[in-house]
Protein backbone atom coordinates (compact mmCIF):
# COMPACT_ATOMS: atom_id res chain seq x y z
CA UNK A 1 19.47 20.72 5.53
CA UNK A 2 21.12 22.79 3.00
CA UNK A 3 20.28 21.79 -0.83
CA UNK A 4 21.22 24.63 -3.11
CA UNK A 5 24.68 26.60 -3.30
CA UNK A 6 25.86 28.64 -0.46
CA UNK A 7 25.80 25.06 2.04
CA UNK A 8 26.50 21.84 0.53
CA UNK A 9 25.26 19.42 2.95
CA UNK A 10 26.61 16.09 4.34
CA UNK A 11 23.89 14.48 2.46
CA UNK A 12 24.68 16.01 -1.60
CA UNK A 13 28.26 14.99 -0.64
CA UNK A 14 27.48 11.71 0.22
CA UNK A 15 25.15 11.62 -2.86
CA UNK A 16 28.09 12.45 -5.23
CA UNK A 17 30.42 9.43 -3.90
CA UNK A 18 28.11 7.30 -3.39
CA UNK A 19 25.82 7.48 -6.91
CA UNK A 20 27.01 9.93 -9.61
CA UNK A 21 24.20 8.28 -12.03
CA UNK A 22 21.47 10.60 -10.77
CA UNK A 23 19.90 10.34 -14.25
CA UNK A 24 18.50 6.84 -13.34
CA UNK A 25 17.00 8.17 -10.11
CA UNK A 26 15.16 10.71 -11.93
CA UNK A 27 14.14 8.20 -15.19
CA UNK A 28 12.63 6.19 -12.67
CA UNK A 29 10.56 9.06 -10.97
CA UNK A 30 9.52 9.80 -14.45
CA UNK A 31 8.33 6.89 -14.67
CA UNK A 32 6.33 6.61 -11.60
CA UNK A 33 4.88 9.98 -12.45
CA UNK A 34 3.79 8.20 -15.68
CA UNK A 35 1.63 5.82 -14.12
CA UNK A 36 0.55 8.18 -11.24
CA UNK A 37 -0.82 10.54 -13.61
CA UNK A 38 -2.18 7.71 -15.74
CA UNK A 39 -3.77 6.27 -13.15
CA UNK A 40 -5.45 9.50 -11.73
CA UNK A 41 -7.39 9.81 -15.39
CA UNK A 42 -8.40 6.62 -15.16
CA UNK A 43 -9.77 6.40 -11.18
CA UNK A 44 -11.58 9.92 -12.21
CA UNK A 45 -13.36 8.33 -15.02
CA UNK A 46 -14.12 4.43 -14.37
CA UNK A 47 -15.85 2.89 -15.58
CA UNK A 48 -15.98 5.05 -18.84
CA UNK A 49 -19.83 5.42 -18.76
CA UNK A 50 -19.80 8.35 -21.50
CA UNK A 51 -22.60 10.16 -23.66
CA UNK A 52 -22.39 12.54 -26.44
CA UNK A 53 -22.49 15.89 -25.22
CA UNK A 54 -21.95 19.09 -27.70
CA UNK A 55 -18.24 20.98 -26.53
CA UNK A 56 -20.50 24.36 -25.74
CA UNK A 57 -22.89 22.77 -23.35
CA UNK A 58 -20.10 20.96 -22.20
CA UNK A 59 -17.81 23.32 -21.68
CA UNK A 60 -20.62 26.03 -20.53
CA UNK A 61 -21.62 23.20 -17.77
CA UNK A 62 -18.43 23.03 -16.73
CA UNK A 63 -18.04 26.53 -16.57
CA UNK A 64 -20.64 26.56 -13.75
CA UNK A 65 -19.64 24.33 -12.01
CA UNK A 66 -16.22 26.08 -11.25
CA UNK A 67 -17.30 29.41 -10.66
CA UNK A 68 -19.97 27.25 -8.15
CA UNK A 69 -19.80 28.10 -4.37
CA UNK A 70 -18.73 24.69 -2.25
CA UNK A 71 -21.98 22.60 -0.94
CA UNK A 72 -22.40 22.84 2.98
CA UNK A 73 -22.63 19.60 2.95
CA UNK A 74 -19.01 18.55 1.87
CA UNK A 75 -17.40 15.04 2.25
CA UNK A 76 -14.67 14.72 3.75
CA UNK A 77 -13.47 11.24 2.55
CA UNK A 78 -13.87 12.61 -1.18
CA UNK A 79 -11.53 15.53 -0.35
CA UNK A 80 -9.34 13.53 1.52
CA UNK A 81 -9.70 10.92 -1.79
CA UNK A 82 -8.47 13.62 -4.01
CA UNK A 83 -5.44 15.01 -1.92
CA UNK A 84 -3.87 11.42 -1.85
CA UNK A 85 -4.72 10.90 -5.75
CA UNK A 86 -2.23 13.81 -6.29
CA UNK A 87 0.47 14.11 -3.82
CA UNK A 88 2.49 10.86 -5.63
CA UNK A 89 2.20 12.78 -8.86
CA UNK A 90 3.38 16.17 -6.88
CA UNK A 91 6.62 13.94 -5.62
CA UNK A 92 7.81 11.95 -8.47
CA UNK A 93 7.28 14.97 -10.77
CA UNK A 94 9.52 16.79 -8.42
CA UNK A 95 12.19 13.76 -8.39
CA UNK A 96 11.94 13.75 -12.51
CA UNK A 97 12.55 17.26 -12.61
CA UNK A 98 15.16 17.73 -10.35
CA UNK A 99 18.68 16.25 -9.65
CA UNK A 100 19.37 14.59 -5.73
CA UNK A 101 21.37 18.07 -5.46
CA UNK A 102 19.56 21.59 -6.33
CA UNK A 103 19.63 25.20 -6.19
CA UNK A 104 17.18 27.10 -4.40
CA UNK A 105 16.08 28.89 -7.72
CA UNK A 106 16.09 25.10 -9.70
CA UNK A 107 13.35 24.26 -7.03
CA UNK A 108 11.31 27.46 -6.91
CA UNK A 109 10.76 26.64 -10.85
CA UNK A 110 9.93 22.95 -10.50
CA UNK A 111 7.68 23.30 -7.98
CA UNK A 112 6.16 26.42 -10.19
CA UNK A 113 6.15 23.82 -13.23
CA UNK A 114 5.02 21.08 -11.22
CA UNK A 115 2.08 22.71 -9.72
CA UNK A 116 1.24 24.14 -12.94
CA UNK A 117 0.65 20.59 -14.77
CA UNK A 118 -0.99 19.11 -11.60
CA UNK A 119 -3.95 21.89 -11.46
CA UNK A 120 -3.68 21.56 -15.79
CA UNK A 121 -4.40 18.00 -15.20
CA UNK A 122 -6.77 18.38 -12.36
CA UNK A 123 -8.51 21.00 -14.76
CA UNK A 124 -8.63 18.57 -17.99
CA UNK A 125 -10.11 15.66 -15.91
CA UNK A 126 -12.90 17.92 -14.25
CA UNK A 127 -13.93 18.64 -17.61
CA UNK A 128 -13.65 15.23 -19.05
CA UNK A 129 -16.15 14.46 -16.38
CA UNK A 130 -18.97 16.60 -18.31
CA UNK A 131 -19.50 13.33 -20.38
CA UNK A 132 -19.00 10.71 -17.55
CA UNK A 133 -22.49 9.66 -16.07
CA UNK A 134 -22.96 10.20 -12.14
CA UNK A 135 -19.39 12.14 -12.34
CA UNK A 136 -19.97 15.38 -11.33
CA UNK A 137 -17.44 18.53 -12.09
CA UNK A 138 -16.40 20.17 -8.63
CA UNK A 139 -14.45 23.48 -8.24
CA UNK A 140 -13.52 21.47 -4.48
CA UNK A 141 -12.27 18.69 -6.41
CA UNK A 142 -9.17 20.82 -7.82
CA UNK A 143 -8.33 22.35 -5.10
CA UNK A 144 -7.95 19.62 -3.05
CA UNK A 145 -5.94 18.04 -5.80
CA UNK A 146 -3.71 21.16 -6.16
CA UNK A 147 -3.53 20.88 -2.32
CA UNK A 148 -2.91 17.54 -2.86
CA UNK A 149 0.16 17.82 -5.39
CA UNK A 150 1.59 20.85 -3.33
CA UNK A 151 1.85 18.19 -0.04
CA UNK A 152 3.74 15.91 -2.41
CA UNK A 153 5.68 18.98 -3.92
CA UNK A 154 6.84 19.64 0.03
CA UNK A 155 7.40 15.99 0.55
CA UNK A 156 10.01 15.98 -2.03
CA UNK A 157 11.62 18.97 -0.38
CA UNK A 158 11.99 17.37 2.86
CA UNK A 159 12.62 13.84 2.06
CA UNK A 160 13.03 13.34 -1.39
CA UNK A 161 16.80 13.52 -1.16
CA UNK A 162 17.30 11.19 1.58
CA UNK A 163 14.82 8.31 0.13
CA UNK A 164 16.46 8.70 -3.20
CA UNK A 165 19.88 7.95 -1.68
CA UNK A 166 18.24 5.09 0.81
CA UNK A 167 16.62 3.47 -2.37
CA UNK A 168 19.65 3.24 -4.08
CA UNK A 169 21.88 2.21 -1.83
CA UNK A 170 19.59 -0.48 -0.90
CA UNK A 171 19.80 -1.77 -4.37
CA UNK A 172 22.89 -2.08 -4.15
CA UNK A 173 23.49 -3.62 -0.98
CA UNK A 174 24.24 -7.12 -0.30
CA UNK A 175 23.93 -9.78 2.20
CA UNK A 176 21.83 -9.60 5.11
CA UNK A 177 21.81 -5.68 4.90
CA UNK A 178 19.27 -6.85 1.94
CA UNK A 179 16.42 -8.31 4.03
CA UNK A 180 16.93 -5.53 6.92
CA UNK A 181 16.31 -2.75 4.42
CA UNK A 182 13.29 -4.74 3.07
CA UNK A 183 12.33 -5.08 6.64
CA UNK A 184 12.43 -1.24 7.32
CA UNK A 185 10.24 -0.95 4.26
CA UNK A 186 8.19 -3.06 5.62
CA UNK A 187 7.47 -1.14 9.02
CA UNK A 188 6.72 1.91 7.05
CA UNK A 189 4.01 0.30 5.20
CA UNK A 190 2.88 -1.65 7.71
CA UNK A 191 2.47 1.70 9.84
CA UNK A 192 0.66 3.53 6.14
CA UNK A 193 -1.78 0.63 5.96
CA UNK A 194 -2.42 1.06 9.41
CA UNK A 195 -3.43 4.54 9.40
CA UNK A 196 -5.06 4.57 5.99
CA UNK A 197 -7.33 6.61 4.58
CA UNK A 198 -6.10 9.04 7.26
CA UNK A 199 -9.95 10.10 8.15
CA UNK A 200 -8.74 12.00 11.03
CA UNK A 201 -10.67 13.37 13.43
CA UNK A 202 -10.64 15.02 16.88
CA UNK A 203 -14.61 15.58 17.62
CA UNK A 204 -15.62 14.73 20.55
CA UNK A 205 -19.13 13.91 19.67
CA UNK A 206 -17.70 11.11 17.22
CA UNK A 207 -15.07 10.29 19.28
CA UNK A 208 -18.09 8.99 22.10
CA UNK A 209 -20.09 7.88 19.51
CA UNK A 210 -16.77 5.36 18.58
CA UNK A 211 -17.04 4.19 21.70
CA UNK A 212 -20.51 3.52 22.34
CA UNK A 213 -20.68 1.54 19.47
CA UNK A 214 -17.23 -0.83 20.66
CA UNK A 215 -14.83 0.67 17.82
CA UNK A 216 -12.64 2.32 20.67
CA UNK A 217 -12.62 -0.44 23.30
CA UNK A 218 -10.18 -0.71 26.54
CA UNK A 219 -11.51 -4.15 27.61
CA UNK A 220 -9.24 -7.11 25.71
CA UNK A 221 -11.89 -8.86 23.36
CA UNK A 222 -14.35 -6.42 23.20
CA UNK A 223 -15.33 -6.05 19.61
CA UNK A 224 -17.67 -3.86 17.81
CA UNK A 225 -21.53 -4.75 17.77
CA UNK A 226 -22.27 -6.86 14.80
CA UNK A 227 -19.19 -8.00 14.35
CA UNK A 228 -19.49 -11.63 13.63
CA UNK A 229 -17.09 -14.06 15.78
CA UNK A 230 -14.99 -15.06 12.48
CA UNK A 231 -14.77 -11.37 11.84
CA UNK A 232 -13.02 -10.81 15.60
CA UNK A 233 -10.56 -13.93 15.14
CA UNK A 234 -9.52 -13.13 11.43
CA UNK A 235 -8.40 -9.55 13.06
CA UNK A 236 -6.95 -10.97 15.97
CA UNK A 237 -4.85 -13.49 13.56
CA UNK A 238 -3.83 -10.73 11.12
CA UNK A 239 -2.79 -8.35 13.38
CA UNK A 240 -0.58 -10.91 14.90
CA UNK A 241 0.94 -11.87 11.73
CA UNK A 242 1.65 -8.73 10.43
CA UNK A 243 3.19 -7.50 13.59
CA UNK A 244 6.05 -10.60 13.07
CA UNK A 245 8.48 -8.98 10.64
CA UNK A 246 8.48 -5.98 12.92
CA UNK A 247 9.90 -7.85 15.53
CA UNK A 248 12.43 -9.48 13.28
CA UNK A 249 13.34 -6.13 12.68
CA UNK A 250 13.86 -4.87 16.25
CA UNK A 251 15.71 -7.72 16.87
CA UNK A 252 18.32 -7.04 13.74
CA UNK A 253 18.49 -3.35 14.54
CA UNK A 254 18.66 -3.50 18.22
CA UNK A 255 19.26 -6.96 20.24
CA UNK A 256 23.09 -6.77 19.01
CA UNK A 257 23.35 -3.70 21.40
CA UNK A 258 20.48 -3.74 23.69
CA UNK A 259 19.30 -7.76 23.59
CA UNK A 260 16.43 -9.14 23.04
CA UNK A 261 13.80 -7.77 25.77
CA UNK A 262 14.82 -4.48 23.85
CA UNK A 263 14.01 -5.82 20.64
CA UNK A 264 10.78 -6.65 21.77
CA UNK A 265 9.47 -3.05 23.35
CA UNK A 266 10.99 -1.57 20.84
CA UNK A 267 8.60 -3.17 18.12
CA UNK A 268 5.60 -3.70 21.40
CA UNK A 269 6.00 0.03 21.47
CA UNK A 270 5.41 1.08 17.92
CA UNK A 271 2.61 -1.54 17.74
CA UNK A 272 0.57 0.28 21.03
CA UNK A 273 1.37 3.73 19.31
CA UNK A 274 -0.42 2.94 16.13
CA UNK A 275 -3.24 1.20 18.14
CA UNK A 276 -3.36 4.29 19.85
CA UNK A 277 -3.54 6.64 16.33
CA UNK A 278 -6.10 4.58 15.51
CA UNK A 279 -8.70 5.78 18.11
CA UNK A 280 -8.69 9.46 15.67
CA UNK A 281 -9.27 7.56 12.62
CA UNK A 282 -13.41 6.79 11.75
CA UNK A 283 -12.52 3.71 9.27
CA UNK A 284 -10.40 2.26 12.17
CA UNK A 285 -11.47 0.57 15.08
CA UNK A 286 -8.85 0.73 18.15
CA UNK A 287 -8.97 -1.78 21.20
CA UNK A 288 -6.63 -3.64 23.66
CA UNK A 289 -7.01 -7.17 21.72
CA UNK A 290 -5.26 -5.66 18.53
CA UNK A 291 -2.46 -4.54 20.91
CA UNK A 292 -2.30 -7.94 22.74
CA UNK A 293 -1.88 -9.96 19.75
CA UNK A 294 0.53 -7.33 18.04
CA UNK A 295 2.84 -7.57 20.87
CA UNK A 296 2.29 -11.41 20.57
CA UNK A 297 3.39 -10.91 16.81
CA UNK A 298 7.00 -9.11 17.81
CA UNK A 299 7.49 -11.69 20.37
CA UNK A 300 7.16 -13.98 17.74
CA UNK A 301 9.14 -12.09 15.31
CA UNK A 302 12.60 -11.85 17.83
CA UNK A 303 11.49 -15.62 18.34
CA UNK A 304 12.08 -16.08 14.81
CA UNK A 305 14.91 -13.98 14.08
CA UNK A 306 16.88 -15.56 17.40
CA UNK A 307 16.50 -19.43 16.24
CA UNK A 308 14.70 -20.20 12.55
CA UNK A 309 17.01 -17.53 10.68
CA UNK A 310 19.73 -19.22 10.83
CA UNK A 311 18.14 -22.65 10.07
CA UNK A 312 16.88 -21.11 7.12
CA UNK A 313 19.61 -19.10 5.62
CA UNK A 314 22.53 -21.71 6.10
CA UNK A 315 24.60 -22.51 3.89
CA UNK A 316 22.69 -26.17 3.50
CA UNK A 317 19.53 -24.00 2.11
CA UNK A 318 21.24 -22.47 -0.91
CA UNK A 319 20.13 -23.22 -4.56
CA UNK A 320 17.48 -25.93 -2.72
CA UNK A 321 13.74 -25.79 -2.32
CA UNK A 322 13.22 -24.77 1.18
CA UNK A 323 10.54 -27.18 2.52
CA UNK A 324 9.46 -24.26 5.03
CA UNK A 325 8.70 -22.27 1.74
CA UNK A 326 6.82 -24.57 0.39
CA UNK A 327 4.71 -25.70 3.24
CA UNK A 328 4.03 -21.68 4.30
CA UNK A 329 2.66 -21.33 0.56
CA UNK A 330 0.20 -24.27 1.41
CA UNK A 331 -0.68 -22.65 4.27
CA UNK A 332 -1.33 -18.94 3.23
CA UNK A 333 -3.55 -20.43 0.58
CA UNK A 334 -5.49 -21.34 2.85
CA UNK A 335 -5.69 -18.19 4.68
CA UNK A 336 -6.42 -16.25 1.56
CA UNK A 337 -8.94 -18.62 1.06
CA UNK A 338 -10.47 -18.03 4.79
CA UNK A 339 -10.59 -14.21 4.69
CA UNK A 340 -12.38 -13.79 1.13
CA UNK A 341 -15.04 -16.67 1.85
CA UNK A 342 -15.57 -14.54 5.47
CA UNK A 343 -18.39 -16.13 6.90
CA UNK A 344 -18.75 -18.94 5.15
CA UNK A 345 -22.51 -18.50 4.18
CA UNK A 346 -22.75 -20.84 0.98
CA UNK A 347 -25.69 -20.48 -0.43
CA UNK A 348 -26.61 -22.21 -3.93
CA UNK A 349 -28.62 -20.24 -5.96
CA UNK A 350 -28.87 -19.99 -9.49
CA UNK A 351 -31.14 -17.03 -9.86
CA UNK A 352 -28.72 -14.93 -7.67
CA UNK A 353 -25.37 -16.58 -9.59
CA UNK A 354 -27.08 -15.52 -12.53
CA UNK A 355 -27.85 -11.58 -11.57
CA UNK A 356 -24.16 -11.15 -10.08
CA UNK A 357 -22.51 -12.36 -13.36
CA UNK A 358 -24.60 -10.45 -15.52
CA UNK A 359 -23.63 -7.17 -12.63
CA UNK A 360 -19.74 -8.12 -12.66
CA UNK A 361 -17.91 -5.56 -14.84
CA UNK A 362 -14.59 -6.47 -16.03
CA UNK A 363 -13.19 -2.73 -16.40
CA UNK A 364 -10.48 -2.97 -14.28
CA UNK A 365 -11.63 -0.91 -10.59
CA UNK A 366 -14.89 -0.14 -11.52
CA UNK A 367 -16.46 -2.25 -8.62
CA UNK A 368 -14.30 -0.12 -6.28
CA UNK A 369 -16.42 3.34 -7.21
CA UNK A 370 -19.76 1.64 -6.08
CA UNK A 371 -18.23 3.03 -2.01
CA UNK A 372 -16.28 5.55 -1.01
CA UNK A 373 -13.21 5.86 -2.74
CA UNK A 374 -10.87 5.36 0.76
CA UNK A 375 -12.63 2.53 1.80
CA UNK A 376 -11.63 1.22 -1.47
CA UNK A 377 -8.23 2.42 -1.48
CA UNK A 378 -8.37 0.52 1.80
CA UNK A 379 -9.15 -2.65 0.53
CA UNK A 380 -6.53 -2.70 -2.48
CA UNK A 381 -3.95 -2.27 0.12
CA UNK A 382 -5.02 -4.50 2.22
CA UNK A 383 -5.55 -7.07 -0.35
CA UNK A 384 -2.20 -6.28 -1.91
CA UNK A 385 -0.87 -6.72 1.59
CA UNK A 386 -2.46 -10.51 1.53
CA UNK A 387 -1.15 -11.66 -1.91
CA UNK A 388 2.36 -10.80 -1.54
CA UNK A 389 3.20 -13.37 0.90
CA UNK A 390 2.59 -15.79 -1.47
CA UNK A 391 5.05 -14.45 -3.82
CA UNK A 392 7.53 -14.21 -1.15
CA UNK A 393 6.71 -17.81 -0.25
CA UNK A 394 7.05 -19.04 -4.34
CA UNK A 395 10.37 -17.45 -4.30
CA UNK A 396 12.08 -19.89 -1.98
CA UNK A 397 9.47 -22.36 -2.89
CA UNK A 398 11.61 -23.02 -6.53
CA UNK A 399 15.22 -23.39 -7.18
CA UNK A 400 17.94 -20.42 -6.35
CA UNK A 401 17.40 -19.50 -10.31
CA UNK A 402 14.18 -19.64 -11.96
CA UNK A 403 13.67 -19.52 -15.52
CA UNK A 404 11.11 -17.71 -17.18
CA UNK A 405 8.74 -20.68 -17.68
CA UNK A 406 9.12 -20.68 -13.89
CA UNK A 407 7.66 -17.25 -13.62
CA UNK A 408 4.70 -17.63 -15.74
CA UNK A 409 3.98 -20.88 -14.07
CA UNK A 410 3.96 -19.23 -10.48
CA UNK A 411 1.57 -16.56 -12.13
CA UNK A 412 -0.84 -19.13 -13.51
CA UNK A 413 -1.08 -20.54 -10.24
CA UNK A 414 -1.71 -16.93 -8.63
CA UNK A 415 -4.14 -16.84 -10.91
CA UNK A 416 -5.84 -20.01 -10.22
CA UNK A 417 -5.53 -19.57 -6.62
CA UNK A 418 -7.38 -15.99 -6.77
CA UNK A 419 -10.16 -17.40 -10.08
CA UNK A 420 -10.78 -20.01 -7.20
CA UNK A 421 -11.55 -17.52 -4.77
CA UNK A 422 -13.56 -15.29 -7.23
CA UNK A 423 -15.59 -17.76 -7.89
CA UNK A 424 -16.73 -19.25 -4.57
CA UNK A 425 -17.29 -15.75 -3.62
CA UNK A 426 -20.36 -16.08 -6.17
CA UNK A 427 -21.75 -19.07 -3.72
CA UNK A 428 -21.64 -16.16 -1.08
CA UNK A 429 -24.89 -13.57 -0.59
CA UNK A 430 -22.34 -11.31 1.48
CA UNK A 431 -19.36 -10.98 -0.68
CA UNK A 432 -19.28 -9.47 -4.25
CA UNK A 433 -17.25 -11.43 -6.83
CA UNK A 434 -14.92 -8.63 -9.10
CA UNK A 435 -12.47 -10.07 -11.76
CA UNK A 436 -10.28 -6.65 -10.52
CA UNK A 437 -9.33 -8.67 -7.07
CA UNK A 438 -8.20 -11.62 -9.26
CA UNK A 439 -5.47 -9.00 -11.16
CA UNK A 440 -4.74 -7.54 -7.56
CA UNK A 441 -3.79 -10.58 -6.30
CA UNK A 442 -1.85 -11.71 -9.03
CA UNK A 443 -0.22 -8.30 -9.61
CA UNK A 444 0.74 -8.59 -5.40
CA UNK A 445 2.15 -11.92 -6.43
CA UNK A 446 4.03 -11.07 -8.50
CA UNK A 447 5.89 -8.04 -6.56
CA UNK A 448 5.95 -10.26 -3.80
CA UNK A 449 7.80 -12.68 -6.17
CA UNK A 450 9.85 -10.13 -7.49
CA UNK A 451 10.98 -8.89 -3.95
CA UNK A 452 12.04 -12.62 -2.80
CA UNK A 453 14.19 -13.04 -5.58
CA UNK A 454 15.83 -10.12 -5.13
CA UNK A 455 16.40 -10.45 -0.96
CA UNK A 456 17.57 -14.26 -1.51
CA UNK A 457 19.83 -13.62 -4.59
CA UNK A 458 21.80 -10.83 -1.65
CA UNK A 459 21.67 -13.11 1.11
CA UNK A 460 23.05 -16.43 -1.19
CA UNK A 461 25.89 -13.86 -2.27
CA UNK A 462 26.36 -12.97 0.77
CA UNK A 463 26.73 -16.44 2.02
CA UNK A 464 29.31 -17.35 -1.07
CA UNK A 465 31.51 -14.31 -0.13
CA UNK A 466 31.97 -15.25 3.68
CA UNK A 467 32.76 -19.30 2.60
């Protein structure tokens, strides 16, 4: 694809008809950079455990430290950690700098410019780390966070463009071509979560040692040892459930030209091809069962899109409370509920109550750096994943146009929902109660809530255009 003089490519000319305000696309990468870069000085310094140290020694430590040959023994999840805290701030740098439609010398200098401030930044935290206790400066660090922000730099390059245009024409689309874009969205984080942290690895030593101990299993309901029985059904549930809206998608894409059986191996396909990526990935387990009951899931989902769709979008449901809203937010209470109390060991003890609360930090994360940072990257996802559902749920659950009061009511009860779970988590000796999950879940709320809105308000237009 051409992008700078000398070829203008279907794609800038498209770009140009279609959106001339290209100064909102880049505000808005701006923006995100803001936060990305905002939020790699904070993950590199929670929780803010700092002592005085002079500037010199400081600065003479640090020193060291960079001019320090790598260890032998190097992790690999904190590399990998650090390359996926900077590529986001490597591709919405490049989207702030640089129009939809660029020269080949306009992107030789942002990327220059870019990758100049990433390995500044990457410089300025290592330092700031002199004071941090148990945060050590690491010459492997910045590189992999240069590496990191040139990945996102290249990114940009090859798909910035094209998901620029997609987002915006997706905002302003209307109708049902609302929920399939949401959909699509969707399916590409459902297949990120999926393959998240990205610990990939082709040894064959771990790759047997995977199997011996059941995380790479070809027998249907074989799990891996010590997995508890709850443990085995939540996975078989969730995997099911999140496989539905990919079948709902296969069946909007595709059963109009192929029918429905297509639909369905369509989506049964991408579902055994992740399972499959999964066998390469150490914080993944990969077996038969998770395929099973992800091809159940897109069965389900064609189900759904072929008779409740248009039960639930008729013209009867608009500006109503949709009792199927409100009785699915019921229900995935109840399922948040049955995942964070996982396995339901209640144990009343004072004494321990009493040593957790006075452990619980309320710095926002800093529970998170107690593992390894992917497995905790991991989890927010994951538990992002679980809360927005419940937005999506709250907005059919209220009338077609909520007031304000409505919104900070449907956060106070995300909030009570989550406090609830919080605190019956400190009843539990195997789960760790963090006041950081409670503003996860409400934050996944309330995008969840956010996203609703915005896919009913196109389909209810859509539906007072065709009457």
């Amino acid at each position: 694809m051409c992008i700078w003089p000398g070829g203008r490519s279907r794609l800038s000319s498209r770009v140009t008809r279609a959106d001339p305000s290209a100064r909102a696309t880049r505000q808005v990468y701006g923006a995100l950079a803001v936060g990305f870069v905002l939020f790699a000085v904070y993950g590199s310094l929670v929780p803010f455990r700092l002592r005085p140290f002079p500037i010199a020694l400081a600065w003479a430590q640090f020193e060291t430290a960079m001019r320090a040959l790598p260890s032998r023994r190097i992790s690999r999840s904190d590399v990998l950690a650090n390359v996926l805290l900077f590529v986001p701030i490597g591709f919405t740098l490049m989207g702030a700098v640089l129009d939809r439609r660029f020269p080949l010398r306009s992107l030789l200098g942002a990327a220059s410019s870019v990758m100049l401030f990433a390995f500044s930044l990457s410089l300025a935290v290592e330092f700031l780390q002199t004071f941090a206790l148990r945060r050590v400066p690491s010459n492997l660090d910045v590189a992999a966070q240069a590496f990191g922000a040139l990945a996102g730099i290249v990114a940009w390059v090859l798909a910035g463009p094209r998901l620029s245009v997609w987002l915006w024409e997706t905002w302003s689309s209307v109708g049902r071509h609302r929920l399939l874009r949401v959909l699509s969205a969707y399916a590409a984080a459902w297949i990120f979560v999926s393959l998240a942290p990205f610990d990939i690895t082709v040894d064959m030593g771990e790759l047997g040692a995977r199997v011996r101990a059941g995380k790479i299993a070809i027998a249907p309901f074989a799990a891996p040892i010590g997995v508890p029985v709850a443990r085995q059904a939540w996975d078989v549930f969730a995997e099911m459930v999140s496989a539905v809206p990919l079948g709902v998608l296969m069946f909007s894409a595709i059963a109009r030209y192929r029918g429905a059986i297509a639909a369905f191996a369509a989506g049964a396909a991408l579902v055994i091809g992740v399972e499959f990526a999964q066998i390469f990935l150490l914080s993944h387990s990969a077996n038969t069962t998770d395929a099973l009951a992800g091809c159940l899931g897109v069965a389900a989902g064609v189900w759904v899109a072929t008779r409740v769709s248009p039960v639930v979008f008729g013209p009867a449901r608009v500006g109503q409370v949709a009792w199927w809203a409100s009785a699915g937010l019921c229900v995935w209470c109840f399922v948040l509920v049955a995942y964070h109390w996982m396995p339901y060991d209640f144990v009343v003890d004072p004494r321990a109550i009493r040593t957790e609360l006075a452990q619980m930090s309320f710095i926002p994360f800093a529970a998170y750096t107690r593992s390894a940072y992917l497995n905790g990257l991991n989890d927010v996802l994951v538990k992002i994943a679980l809360s927005m559902p419940l937005g999506l749920g709250a907005a059919w659950a209220s009338r077609a146009q909520p007031s304000t009061a409505t919104l900070i009511g449907w956060m106070l009860f995300a909030v009570v929902v989550f406090g609830t779970i919080e605190a019956g988590q400190l009843f539990l000796p195997t789960r760790v109660a963090d006041p950081t999950d409670v503003l996860v879940g409400v934050g996944g709320t309330y995008a969840g809530l956010l996203l609703g809105r915005w896919v009913r308000a196109g389909l209810e237009s859509g539906l007072s255009t065709t009457e």
